[in-house]
Protein backbone atom coordinates (compact mmCIF):
# COMPACT_ATOMS: atom_id res chain seq x y z
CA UNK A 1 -5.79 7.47 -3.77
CA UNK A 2 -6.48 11.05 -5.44
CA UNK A 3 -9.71 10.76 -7.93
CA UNK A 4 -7.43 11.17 -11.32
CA UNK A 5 -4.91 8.60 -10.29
CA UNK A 6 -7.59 6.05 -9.25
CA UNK A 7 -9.23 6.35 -12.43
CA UNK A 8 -6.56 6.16 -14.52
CA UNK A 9 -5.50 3.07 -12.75
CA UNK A 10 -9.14 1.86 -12.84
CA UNK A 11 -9.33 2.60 -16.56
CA UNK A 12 -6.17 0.71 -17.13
CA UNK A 13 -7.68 -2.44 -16.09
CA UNK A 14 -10.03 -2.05 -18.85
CA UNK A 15 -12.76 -0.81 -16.72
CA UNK A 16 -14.89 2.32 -18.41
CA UNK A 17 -13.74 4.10 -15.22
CA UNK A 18 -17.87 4.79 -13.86
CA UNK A 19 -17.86 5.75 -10.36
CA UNK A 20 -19.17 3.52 -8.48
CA UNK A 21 -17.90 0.27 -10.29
CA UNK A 22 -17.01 -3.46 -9.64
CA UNK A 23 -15.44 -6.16 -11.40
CA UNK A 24 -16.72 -9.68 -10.68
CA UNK A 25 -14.60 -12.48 -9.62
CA UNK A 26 -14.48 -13.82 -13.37
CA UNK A 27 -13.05 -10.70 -14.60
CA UNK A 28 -10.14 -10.00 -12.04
CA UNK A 29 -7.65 -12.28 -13.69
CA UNK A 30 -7.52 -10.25 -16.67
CA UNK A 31 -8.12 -6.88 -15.30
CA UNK A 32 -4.77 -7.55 -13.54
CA UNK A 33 -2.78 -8.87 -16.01
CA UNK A 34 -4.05 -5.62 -18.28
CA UNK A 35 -3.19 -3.29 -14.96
CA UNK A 36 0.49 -4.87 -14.86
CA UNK A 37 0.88 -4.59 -18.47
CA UNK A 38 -0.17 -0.82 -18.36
CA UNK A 39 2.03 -0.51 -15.35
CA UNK A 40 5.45 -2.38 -17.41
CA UNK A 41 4.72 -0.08 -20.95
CA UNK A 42 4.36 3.06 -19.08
CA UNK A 43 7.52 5.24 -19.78
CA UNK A 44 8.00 6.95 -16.56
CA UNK A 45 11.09 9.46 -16.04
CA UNK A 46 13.12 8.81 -13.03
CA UNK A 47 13.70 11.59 -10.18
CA UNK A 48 16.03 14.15 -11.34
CA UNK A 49 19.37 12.91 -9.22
CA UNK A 50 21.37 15.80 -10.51
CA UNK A 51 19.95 18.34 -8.50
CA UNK A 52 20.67 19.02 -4.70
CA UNK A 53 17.88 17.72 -3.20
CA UNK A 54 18.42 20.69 -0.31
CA UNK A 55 17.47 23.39 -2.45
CA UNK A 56 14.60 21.34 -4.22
CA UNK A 57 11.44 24.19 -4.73
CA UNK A 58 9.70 20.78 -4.33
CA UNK A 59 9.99 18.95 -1.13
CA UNK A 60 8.18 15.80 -1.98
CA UNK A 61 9.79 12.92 -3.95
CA UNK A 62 8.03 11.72 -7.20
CA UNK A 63 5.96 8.50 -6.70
CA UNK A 64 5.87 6.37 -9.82
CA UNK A 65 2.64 4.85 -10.90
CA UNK A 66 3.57 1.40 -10.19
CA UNK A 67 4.37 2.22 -6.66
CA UNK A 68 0.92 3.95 -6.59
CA UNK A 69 -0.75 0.98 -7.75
CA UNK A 70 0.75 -0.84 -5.28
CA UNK A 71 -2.44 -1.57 -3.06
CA UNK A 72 -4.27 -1.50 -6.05
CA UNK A 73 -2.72 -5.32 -7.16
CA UNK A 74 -2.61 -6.09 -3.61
CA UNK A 75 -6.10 -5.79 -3.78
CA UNK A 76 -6.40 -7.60 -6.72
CA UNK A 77 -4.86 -10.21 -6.24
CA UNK A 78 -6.15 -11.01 -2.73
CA UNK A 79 -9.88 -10.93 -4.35
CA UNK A 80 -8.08 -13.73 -6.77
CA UNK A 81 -6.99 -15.71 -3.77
CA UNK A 82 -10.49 -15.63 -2.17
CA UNK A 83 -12.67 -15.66 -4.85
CA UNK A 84 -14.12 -11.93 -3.65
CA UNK A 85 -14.50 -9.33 -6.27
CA UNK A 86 -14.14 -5.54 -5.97
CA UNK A 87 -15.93 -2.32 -5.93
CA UNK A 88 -15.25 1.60 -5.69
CA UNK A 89 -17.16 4.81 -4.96
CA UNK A 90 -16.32 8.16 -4.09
């Protein structure tokens, strides 16, 4: 996950966004539920469908947040289920 994007996502959990970092076991519950609520509230525009996506100067399609946080809450909430917690670094 690029640096801004992780900490953004890191940040939205309610985390200061140091790197390296953790959250205990005690505080994943609610760092998820405050991810997911970041992720719902977030206004994100959808891909332009009007334009022919042939002559596109931009190849890539737009990823959303929420599907970039993807692994993120999969992570999450398998450390739930286990009773793990999580950490980061560079």
């Amino acid at each position: 996950m690029f640096d801004s994007i992780a900490l953004g996502l890191i940040k939205s959990m309610g985390h200061s966004g140091t790197v390296p970092g953790a959250i205990q076991k005690e505080g994943l519950p609610a760092a998820l539920q405050r991810l997911e609520q970041a992720l719902a509230s977030r206004e994100v525009p959808p891909p332009d469908n009007d334009s022919d996506d042939a002559n596109s100067d931009d190849p890539e399609p737009r990823v959303s947040m929420a599907h970039r946080a993807l692994p993120l809450l999969n992570m999450l909430k398998s450390a739930i289920r286990e009773g793990d917690y999580i950490i980061w670094d560079k």
